[in-house]
Each structure stands twice: as structure tokens, then as C-alpha cells.
C-alpha atoms as a PDB file:
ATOM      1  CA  UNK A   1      31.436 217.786 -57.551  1.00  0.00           C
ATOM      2  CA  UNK A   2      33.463 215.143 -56.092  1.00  0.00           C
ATOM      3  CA  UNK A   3      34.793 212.428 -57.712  1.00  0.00           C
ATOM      4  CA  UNK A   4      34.353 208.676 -56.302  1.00  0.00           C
ATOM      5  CA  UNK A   5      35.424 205.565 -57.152  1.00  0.00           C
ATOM      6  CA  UNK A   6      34.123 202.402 -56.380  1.00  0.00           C
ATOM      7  CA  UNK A   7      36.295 198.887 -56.458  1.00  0.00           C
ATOM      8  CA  UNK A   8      34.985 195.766 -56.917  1.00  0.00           C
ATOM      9  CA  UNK A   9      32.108 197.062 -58.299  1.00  0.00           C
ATOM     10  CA  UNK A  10      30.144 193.855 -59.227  1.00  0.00           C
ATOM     11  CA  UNK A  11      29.823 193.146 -55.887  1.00  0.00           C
ATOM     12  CA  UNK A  12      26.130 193.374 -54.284  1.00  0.00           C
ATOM     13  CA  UNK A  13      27.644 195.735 -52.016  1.00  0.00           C
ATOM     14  CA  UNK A  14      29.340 197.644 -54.440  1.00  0.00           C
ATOM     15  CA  UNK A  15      26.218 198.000 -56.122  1.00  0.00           C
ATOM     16  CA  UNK A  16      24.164 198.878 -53.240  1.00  0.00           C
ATOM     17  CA  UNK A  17      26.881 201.911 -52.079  1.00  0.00           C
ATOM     18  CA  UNK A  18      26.794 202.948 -56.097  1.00  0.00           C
ATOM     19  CA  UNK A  19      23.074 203.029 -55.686  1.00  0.00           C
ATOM     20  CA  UNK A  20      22.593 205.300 -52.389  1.00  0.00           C
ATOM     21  CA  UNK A  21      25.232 207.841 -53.231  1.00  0.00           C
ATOM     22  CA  UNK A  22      23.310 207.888 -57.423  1.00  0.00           C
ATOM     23  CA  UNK A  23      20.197 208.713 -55.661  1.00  0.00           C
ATOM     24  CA  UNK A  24      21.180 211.028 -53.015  1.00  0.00           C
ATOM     25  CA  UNK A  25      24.225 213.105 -53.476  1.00  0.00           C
ATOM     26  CA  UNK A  26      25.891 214.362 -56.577  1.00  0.00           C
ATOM     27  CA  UNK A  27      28.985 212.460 -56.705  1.00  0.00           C
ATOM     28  CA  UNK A  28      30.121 211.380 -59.824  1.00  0.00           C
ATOM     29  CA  UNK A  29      31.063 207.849 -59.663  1.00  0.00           C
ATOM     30  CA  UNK A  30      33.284 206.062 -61.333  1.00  0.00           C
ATOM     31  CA  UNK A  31      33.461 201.893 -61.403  1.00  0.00           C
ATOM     32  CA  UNK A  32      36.307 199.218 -61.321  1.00  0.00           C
ATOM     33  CA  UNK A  33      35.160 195.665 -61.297  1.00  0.00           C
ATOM     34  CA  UNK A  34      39.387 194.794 -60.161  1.00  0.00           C
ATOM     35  CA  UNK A  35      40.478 194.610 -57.145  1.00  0.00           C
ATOM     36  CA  UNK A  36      43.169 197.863 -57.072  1.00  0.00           C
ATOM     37  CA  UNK A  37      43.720 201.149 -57.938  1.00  0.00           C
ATOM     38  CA  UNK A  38      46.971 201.859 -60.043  1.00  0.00           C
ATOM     39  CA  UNK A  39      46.574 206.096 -59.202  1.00  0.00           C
ATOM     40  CA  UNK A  40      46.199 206.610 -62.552  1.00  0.00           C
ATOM     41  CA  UNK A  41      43.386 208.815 -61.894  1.00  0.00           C
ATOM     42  CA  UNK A  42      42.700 211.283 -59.018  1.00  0.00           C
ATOM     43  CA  UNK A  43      40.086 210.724 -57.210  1.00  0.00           C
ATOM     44  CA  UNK A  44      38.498 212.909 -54.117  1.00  0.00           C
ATOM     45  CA  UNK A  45      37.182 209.432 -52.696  1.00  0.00           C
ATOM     46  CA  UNK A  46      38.069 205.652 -53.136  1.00  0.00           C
ATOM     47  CA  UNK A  47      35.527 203.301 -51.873  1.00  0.00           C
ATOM     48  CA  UNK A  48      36.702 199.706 -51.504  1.00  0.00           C
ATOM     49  CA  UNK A  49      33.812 197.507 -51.668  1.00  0.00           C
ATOM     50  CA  UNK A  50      35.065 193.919 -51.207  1.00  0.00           C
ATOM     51  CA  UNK A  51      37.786 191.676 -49.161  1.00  0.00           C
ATOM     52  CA  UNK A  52      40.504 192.337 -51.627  1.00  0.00           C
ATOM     53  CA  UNK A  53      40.351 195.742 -52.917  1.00  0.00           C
ATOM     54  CA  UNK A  54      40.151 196.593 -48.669  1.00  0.00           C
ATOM     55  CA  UNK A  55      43.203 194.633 -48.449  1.00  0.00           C
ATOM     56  CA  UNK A  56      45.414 196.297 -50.971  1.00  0.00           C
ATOM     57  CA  UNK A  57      43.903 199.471 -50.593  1.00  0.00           C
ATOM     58  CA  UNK A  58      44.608 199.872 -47.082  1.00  0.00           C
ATOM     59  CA  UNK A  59      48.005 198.384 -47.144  1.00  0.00           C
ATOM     60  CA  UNK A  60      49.144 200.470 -49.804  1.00  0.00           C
ATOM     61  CA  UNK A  61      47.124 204.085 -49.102  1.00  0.00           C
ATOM     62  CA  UNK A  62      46.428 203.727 -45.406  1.00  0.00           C
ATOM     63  CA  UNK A  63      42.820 204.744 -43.584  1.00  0.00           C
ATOM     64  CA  UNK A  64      39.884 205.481 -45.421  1.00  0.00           C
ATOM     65  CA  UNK A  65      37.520 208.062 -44.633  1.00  0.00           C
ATOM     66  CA  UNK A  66      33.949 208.379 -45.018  1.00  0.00           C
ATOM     67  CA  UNK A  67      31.805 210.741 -43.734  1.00  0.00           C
ATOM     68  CA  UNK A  68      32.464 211.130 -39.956  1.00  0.00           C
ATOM     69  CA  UNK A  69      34.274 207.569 -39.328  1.00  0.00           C
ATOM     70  CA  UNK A  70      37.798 206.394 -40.373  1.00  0.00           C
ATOM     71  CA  UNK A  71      38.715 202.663 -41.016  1.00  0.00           C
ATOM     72  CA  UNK A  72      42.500 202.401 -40.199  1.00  0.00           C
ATOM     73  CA  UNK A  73      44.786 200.274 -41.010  1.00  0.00           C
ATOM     74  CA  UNK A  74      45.007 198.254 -37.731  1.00  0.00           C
ATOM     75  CA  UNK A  75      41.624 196.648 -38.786  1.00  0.00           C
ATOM     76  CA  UNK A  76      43.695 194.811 -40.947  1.00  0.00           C
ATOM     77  CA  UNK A  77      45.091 192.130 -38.019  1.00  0.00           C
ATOM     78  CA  UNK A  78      41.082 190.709 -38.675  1.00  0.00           C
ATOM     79  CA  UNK A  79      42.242 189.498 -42.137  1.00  0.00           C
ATOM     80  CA  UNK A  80      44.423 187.438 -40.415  1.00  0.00           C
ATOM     81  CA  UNK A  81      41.778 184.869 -38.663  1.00  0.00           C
ATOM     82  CA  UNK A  82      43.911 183.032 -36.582  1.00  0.00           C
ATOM     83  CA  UNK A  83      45.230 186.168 -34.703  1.00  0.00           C
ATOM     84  CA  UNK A  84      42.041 186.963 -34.912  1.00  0.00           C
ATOM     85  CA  UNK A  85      40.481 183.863 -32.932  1.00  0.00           C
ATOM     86  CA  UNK A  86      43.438 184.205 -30.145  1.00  0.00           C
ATOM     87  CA  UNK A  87      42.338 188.037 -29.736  1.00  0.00           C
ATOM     88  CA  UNK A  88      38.609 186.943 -29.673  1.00  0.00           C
ATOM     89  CA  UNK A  89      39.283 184.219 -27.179  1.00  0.00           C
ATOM     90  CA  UNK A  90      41.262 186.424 -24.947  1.00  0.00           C
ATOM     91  CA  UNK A  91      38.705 188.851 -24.926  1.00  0.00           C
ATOM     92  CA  UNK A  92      35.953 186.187 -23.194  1.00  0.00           C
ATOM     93  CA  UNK A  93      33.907 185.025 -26.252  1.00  0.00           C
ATOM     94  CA  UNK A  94      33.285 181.726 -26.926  1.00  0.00           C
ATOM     95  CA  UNK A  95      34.792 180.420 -30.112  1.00  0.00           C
ATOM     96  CA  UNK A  96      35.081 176.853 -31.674  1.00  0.00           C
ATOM     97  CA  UNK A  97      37.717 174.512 -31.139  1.00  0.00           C
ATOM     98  CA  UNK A  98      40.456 175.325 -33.967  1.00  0.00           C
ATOM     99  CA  UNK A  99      43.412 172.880 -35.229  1.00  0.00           C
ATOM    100  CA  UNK A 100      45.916 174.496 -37.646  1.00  0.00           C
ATOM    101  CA  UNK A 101      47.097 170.947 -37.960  1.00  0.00           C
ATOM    102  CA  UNK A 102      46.209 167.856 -39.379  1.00  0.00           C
ATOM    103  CA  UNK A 103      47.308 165.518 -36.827  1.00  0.00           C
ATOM    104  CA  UNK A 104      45.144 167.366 -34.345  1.00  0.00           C
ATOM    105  CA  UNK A 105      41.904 166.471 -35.465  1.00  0.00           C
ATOM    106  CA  UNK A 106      40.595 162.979 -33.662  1.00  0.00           C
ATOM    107  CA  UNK A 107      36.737 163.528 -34.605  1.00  0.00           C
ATOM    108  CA  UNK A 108      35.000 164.515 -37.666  1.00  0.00           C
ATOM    109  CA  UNK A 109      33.295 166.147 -39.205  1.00  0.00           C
ATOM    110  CA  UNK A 110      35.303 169.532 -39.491  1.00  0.00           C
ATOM    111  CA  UNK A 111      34.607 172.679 -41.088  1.00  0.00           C
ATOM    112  CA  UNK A 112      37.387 174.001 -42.984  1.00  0.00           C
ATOM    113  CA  UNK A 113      38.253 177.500 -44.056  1.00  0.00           C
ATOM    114  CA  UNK A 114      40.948 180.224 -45.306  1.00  0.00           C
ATOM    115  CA  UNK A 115      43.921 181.071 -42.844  1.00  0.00           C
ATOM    116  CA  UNK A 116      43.222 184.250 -44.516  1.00  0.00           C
ATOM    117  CA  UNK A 117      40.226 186.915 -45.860  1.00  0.00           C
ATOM    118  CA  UNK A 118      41.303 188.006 -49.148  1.00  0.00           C
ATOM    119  CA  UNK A 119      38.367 187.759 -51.329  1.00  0.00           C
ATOM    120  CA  UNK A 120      38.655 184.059 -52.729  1.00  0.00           C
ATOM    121  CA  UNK A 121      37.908 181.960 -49.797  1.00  0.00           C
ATOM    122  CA  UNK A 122      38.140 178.115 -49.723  1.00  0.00           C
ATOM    123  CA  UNK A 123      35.454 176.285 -47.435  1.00  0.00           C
ATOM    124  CA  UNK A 124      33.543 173.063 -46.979  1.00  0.00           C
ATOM    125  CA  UNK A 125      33.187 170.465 -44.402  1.00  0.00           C
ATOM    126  CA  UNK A 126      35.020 167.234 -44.493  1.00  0.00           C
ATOM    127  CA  UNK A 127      33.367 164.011 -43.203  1.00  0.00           C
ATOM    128  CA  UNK A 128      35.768 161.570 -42.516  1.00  0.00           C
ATOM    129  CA  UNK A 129      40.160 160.786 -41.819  1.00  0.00           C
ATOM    130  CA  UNK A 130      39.725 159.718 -46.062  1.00  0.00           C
ATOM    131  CA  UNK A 131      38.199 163.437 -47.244  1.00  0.00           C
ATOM    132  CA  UNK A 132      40.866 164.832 -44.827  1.00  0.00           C
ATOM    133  CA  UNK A 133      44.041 163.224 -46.359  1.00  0.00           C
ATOM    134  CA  UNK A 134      42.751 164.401 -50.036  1.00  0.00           C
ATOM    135  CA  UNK A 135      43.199 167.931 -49.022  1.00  0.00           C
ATOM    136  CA  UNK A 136      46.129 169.315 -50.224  1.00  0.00           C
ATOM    137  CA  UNK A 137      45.903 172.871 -49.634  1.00  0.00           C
ATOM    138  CA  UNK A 138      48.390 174.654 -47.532  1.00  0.00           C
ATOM    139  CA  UNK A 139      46.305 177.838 -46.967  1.00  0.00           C
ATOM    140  CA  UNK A 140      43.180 176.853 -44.518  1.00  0.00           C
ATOM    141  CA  UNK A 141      42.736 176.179 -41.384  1.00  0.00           C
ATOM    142  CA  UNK A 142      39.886 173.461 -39.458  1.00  0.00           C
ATOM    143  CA  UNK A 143      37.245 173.952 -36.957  1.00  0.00           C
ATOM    144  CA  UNK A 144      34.724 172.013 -35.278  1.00  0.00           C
ATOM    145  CA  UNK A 145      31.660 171.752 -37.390  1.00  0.00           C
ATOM    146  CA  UNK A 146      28.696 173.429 -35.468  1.00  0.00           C
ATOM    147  CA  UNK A 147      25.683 171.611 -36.980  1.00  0.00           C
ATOM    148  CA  UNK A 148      22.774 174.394 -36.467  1.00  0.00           C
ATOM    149  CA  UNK A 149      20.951 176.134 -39.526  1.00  0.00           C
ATOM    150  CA  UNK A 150      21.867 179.765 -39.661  1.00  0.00           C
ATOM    151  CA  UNK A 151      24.488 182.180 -39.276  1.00  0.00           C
ATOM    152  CA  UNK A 152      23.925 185.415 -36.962  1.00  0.00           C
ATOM    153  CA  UNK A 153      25.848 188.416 -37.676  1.00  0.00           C
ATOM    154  CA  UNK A 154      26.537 191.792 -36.205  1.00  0.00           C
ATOM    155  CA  UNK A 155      26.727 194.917 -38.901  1.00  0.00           C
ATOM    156  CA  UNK A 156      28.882 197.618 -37.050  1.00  0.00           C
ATOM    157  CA  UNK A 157      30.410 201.153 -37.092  1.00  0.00           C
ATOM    158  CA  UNK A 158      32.578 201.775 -34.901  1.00  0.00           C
ATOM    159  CA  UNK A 159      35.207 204.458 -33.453  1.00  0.00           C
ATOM    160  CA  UNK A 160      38.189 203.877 -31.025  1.00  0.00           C
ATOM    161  CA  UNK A 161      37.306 200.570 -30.025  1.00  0.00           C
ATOM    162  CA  UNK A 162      33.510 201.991 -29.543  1.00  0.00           C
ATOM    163  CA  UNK A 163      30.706 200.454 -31.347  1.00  0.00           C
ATOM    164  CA  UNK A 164      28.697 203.777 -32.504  1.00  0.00           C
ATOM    165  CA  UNK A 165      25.916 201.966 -34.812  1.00  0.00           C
ATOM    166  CA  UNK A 166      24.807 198.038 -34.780  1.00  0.00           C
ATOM    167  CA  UNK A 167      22.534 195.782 -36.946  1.00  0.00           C
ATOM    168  CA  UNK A 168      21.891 192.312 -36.117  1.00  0.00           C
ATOM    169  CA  UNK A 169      20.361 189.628 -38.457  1.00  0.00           C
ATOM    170  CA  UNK A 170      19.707 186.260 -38.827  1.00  0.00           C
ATOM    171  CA  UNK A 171      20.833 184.528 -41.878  1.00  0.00           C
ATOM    172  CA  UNK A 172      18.283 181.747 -41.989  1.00  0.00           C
ATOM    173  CA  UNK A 173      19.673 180.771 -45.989  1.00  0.00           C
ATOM    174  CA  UNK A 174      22.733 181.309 -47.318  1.00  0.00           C
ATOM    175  CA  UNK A 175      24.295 180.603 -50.678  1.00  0.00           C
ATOM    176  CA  UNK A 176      26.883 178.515 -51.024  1.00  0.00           C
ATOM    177  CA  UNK A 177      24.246 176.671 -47.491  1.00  0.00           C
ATOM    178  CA  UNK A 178      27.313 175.964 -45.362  1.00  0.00           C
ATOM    179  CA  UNK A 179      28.694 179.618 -45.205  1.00  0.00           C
ATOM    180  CA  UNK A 180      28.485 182.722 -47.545  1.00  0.00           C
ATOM    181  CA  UNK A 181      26.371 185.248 -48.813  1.00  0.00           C
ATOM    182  CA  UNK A 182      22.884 185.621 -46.920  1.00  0.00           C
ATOM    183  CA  UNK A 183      19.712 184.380 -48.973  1.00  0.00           C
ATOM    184  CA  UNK A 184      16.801 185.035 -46.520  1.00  0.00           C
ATOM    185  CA  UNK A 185      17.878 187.113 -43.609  1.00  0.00           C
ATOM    186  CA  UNK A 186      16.053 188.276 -40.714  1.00  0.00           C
ATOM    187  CA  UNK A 187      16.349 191.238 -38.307  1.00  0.00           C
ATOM    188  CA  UNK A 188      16.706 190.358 -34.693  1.00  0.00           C
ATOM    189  CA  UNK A 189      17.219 191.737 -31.151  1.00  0.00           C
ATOM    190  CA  UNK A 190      19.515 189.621 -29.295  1.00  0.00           C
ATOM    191  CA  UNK A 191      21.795 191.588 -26.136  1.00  0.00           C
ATOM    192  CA  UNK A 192      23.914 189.037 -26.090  1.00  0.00           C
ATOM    193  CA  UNK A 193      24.954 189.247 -29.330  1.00  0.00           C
ATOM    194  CA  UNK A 194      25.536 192.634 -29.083  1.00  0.00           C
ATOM    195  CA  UNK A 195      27.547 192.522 -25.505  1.00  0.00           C
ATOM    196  CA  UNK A 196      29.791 189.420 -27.318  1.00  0.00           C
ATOM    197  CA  UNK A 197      30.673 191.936 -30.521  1.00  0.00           C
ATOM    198  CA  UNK A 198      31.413 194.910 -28.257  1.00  0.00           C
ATOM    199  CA  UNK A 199      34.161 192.654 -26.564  1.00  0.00           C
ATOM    200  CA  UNK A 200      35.659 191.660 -29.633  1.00  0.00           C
ATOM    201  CA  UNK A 201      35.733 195.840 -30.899  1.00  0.00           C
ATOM    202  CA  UNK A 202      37.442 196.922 -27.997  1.00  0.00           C
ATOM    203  CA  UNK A 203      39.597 193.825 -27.999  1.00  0.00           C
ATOM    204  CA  UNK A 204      40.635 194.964 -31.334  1.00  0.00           C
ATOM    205  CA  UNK A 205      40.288 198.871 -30.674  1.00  0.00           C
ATOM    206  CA  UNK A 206      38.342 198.764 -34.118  1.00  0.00           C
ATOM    207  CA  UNK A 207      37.557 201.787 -36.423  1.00  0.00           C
ATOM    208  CA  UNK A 208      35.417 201.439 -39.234  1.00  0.00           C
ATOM    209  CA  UNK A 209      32.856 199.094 -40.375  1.00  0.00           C
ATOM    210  CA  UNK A 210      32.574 195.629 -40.541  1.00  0.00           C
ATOM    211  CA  UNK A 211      30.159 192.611 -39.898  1.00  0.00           C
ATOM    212  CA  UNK A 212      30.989 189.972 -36.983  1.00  0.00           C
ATOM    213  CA  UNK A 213      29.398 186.066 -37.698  1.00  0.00           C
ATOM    214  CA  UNK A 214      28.565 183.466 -34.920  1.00  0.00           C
ATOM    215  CA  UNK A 215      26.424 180.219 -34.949  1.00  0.00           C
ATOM    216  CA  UNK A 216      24.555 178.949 -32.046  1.00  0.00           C
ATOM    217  CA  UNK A 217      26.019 175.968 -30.413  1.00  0.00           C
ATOM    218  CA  UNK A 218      23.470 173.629 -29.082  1.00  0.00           C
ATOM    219  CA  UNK A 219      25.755 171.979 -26.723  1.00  0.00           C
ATOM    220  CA  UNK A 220      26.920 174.712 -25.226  1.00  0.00           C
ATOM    221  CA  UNK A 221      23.923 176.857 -25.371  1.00  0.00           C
ATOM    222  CA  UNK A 222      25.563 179.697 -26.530  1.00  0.00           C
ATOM    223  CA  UNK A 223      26.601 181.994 -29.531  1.00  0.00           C
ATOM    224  CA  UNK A 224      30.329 180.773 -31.012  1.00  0.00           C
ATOM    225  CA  UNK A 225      31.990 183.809 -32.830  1.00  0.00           C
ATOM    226  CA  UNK A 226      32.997 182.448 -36.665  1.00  0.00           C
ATOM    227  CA  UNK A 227      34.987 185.834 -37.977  1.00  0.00           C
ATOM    228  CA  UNK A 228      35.071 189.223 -38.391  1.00  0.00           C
ATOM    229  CA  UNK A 229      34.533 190.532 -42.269  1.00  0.00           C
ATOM    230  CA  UNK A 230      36.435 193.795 -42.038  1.00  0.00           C
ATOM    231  CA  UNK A 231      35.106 195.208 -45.048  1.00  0.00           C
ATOM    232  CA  UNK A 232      30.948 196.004 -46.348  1.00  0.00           C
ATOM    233  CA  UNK A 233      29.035 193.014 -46.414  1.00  0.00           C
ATOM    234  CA  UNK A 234      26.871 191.727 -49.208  1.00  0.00           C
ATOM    235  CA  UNK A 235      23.692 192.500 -47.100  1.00  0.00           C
ATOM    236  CA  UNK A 236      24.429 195.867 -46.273  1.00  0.00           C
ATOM    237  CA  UNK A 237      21.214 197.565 -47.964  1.00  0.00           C
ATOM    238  CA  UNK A 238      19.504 194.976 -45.028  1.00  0.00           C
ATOM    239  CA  UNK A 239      21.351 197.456 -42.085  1.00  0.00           C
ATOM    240  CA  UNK A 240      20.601 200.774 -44.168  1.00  0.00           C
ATOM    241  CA  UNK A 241      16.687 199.760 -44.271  1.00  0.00           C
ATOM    242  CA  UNK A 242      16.165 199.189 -40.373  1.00  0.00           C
ATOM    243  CA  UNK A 243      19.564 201.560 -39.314  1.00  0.00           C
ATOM    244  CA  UNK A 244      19.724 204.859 -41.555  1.00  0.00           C
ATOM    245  CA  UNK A 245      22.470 205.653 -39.073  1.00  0.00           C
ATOM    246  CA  UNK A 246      24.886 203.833 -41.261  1.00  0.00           C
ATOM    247  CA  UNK A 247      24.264 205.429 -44.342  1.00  0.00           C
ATOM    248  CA  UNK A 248      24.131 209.356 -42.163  1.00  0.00           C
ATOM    249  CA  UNK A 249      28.219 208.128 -40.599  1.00  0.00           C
ATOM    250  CA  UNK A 250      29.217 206.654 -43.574  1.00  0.00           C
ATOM    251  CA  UNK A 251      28.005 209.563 -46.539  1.00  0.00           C
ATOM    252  CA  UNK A 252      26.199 211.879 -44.160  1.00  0.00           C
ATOM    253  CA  UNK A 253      22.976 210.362 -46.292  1.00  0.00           C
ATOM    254  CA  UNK A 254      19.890 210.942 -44.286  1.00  0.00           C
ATOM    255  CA  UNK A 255      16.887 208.811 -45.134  1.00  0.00           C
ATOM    256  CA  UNK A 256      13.875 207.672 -43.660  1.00  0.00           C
ATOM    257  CA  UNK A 257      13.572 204.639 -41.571  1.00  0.00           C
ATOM    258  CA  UNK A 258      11.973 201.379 -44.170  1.00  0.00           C
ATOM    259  CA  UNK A 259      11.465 198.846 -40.950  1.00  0.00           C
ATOM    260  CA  UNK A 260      11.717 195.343 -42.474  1.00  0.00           C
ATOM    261  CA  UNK A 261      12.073 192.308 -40.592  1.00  0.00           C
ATOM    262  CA  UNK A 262      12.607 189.717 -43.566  1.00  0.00           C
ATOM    263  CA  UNK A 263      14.694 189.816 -46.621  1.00  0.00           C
ATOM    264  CA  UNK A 264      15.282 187.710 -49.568  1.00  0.00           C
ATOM    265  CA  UNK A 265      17.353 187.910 -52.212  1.00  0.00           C
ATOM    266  CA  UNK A 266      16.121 186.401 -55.402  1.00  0.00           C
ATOM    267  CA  UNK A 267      19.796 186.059 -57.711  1.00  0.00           C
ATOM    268  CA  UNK A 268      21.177 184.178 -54.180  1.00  0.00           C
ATOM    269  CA  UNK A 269      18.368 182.031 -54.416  1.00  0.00           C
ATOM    270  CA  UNK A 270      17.308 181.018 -57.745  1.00  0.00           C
ATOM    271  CA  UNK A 271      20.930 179.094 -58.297  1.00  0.00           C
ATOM    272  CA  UNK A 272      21.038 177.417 -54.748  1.00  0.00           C
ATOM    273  CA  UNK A 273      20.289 173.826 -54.153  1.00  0.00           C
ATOM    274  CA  UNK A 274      16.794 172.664 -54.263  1.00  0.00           C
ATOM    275  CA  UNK A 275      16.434 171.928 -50.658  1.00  0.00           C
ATOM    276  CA  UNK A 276      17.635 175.793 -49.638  1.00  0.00           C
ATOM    277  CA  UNK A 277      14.924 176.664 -51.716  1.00  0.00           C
ATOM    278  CA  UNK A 278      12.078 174.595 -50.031  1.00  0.00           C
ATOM    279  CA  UNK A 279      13.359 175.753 -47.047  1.00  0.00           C
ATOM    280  CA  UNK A 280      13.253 179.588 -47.916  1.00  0.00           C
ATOM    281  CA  UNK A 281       9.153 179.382 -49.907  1.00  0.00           C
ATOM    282  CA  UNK A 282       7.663 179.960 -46.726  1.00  0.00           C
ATOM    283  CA  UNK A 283       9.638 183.261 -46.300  1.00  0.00           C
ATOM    284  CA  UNK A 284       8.164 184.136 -49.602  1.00  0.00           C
ATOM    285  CA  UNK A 285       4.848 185.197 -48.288  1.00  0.00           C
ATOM    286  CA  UNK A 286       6.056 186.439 -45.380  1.00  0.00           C
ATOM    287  CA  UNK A 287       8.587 189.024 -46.993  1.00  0.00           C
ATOM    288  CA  UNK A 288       7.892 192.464 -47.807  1.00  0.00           C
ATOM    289  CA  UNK A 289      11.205 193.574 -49.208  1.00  0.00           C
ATOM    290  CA  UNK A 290      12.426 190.837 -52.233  1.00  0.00           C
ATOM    291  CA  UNK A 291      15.910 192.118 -53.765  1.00  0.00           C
ATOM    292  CA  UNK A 292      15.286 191.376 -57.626  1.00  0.00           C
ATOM    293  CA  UNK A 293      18.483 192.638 -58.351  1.00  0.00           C
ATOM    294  CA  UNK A 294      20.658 189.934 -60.966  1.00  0.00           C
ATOM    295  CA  UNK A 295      17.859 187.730 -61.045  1.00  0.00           C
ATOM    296  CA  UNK A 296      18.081 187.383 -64.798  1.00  0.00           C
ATOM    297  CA  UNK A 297      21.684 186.357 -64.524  1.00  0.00           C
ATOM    298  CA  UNK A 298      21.295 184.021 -61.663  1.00  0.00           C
ATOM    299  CA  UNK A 299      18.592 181.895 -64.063  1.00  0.00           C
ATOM    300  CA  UNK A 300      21.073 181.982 -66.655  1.00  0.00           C
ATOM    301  CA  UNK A 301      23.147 180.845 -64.219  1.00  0.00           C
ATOM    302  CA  UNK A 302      21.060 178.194 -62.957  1.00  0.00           C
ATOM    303  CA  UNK A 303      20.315 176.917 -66.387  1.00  0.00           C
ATOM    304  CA  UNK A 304      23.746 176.685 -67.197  1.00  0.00           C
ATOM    305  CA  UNK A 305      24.485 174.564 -64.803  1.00  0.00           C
ATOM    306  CA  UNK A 306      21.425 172.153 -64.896  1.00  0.00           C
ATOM    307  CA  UNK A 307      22.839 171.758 -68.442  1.00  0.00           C
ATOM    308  CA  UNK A 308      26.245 170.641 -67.028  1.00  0.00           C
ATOM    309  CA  UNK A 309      24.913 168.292 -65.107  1.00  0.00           C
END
């Protein structure tokens, strides 16, 4: 019986891969909410399920392998997002305008975000010259601020630069609302989306998995790549439901197909604000496939800080 350990396993997509391989194989797992392994143990499999753990697992072990596919260590240039945008750009895919400095910025408002992906990330949009001089931190980066609702994403496998398996949906509500964790999401066909994140795998010559984020730029018409996440994502149970493909590459799983075209996830939404929540009731009825998971925590959570306030 194999032995597998899962980091960062508070994470929704630590707890989805800790669900699958409970139901259908007879691993023994083993949990660790940290971020690293100290080798204290020996384990026939370590599974790193968030930004971090990836990080220092694959810096300090090298490649991982599951099932048929390898994520190598190269992947690791992607934490690194403004090498990142430079490889993107060079590859023929739109992506916003980017300052690294200050000085640079003449109109507002900006979207600001980590120089780096490890786990903690700081984000938010600043209005005005005023918000911009409070900002201290020496660790982000700016962009143009795309004002459209939504963030569309690419799941991926890939091999050798080669996208194998793909899952694209539409994060209509996310929690925190200007960039994280997907609250409704909905599964879409869109080539171009598709053509835009197999330039940016063979830019990178990418093995593994990962998810790739855009908006859609009014003025230009046209999908703007945001990042690459070059780790699971905290939808991934969305891809295994529509793509079983992922879950046959990544743990040689098979399961049926369970088509769904909207999902929502109830813990994400219960503590967002008030007017993400209008906005996702009407997805309520429409939904077949409501994640429950954490709810109870989430209203704690909620009530907590309704109390605060």
C-alpha cells in the first residue's frame, strides 16, 4: 500500500486530491497543514497542494511525479511573474501594461500584486497618486486595472511544452471580488483561449499542471493573460467533473464524466461582501453542483466579523 502525503492540506485543493485518492485507490494518506516536508518520514509519494509547499518542495527534492506526467523544476521560472510576463509577451499574447516602478505610473487606477507566487499574496487596486505614496511594500509589482467582472482561466496538463488535457472556466465571483479564489464558476468553450495558453506552454516548455488567468479587455477586445498558478488550483474538483482526464494522468483514477456547467461554492460565498452575493443568487437556481464543503466555518467566519465591525 503506498504511502502519500499531502501538504498544505487545508487547502480546498488539498482536500479535494485527499478526497479522490480516499474514494478510489488504497493509498494511505497522511496530512500536513505546513508548508514543507522535513524527511522525517518516508513516503512513496509527496503531493504538494498549494503555492508554497510547490515552491520548497521542488526546489529542495526536484520533479514530482504523478501518474503518467512529471512537473519539473523549470516550471518554477512562473513563480517569478515578471519573467513570467516578458516570456508571455514574447510569445505573442497580449498582456497588461506593467510598471515595476513608482514613477512610471501617470494614470490610475492600478492593480497591484506580488513580484512573486509564494502562497501569501498581497493585492488590491489603488485609486489615486495619495493611495500610491502610502504603499510601502517593496515586494509587488503594478498593472493597469482592467475593469471587467470575471476572471477566465485555463486548467492544464501538460508534457514537453505540449498541452495534453485543458479545462476552461469562467470565474463570474470570486472571493476576495478583485482576484482570488473562484465563487461561482462556469465552464466555457472559448478557442482562443485555448490557442493563447498553448503559446504561453510551449513558450515555457511546461510539464505538469497548472491553471493560466486572463480578463477580457474591453478596449482592446481581447483576452489579457494575468499569471500562470504553477501549482493545483482551488477549483480543481470543477476540471475533474467535466475532464476525468485529469484525474486518469494525474492518479490513473478513472471515473465517469459528471457534465456541469455551473459551480458554486458555498464557504467562498457566505463571507464575501454583500453585493458578490446579490450578484451570485441568480446562479443559485441555476446550479446543479453547490460545494457545501466549510460552510459551517465560513458562517462562523462571517459572524465573526459582522461582530468586528
Amino acid at each position: 500500500m503506498k504511502k502519500v502525503l499531502v501538504l498544505e492540506s487545508k487547502r480546498d485543493q488539498a482536500k479535494t486530491l485527499i478526497a479522490y485518492l480516499k474514494k478510489y485507490t488504497n493509498y494511505k494518506i497522511f496530512t500536513e497543514q505546513g508548508v514543507d516536508y522535513n524527511g522525517s518520514e518516508t513516503f512513496d509519494l509527496v503531493i504538494p497542494a498549494g503555492a508554497t509547499s510547490t515552491l520548497l518542495y521542488v526546489e529542495k527534492s526536484g520533479d514530482i511525479n504523478l501518474g503518467t506526467i512529471t512537473y519539473t523544476k523549470a516550471n518554477l521560472i512562473t513563480f517569478d511573474k515578471i519573467k513570467t510576463l516578458k516570456i508571455v509577451k514574447e510569445a505573442g499574447v497580449p498582456i497588461p501594461e506593467t510598471f515595476t516602478q513608482k514613477n512610471d505610473i501617470q494614470k490610475f487606477p492600478v492593480f497591484y500584486k506580488s513580484l512573486r507566487e509564494e502562497g501569501y499574496n498581497e493585492r488590491g487596486i489603488i485609486q489615486n497618486q495619495q493611495e500610491l505614496n502610502k504603499l510601502t511594500s517593496t515586494t509587488i509589482f503594478y498593472q493597469e486595472f482592467i475593469n471587467t467582472q470575471g476572471t477566465y482561466a485555463v486548467g492544464f496538463i501538460a508534457e514537453n511544452g505540449e498541452m495534453s488535457c485543458t479545462f476552461i472556466q469562467d470565474e463570474l465571483v470570486s472571493y476576495p471580488k478583485h482576484g482570488g479564489s473562484g465563487v461561482v464558476l462556469k465552464s466555457i468553450n472559448e478557442p482562443r483561449l485555448i490557442d493563447y495558453t498553448n503559446k504561453i506552454i510551449k513558450a515555457l516548455n511546461y510539464s505538469g499542471w497548472g491553471l493560466v488567468e486572463y480578463k477580457y479587455c474591453d478596449i482592446r477586445k481581447d483576452y489579457v493573460f494575468m499569471e500562470v498558478n504553477g501549482k493545483f488550483w482551488a477549483s480543481i474538483e470543477f476540471a475533474f467533473l467535466n475532464k476525468p482526464e485529469f484525474l486518469e494522468k494525474l492518479f490513473e483514477i478513472k471515473v465517469p464524466l459528471r457534465k456541469t456547467d455551473i459551480v458554486i461554492y458555498m464557504d467562498r460565498l457566505i463571507i464575501s461582501d454583500f453585493s458578490e452575493i446579490k450578484k451570485a443568487f441568480p446562479y443559485l437556481l441555476k446550479s446543479k453542483w453547490i460545494k457545501k464543503q466549510g460552510l459551517i466555518a465560513s458562517i462562523r467566519k462571517r459572524f465573526s466579523k459582522n461582530k468586528d465591525t
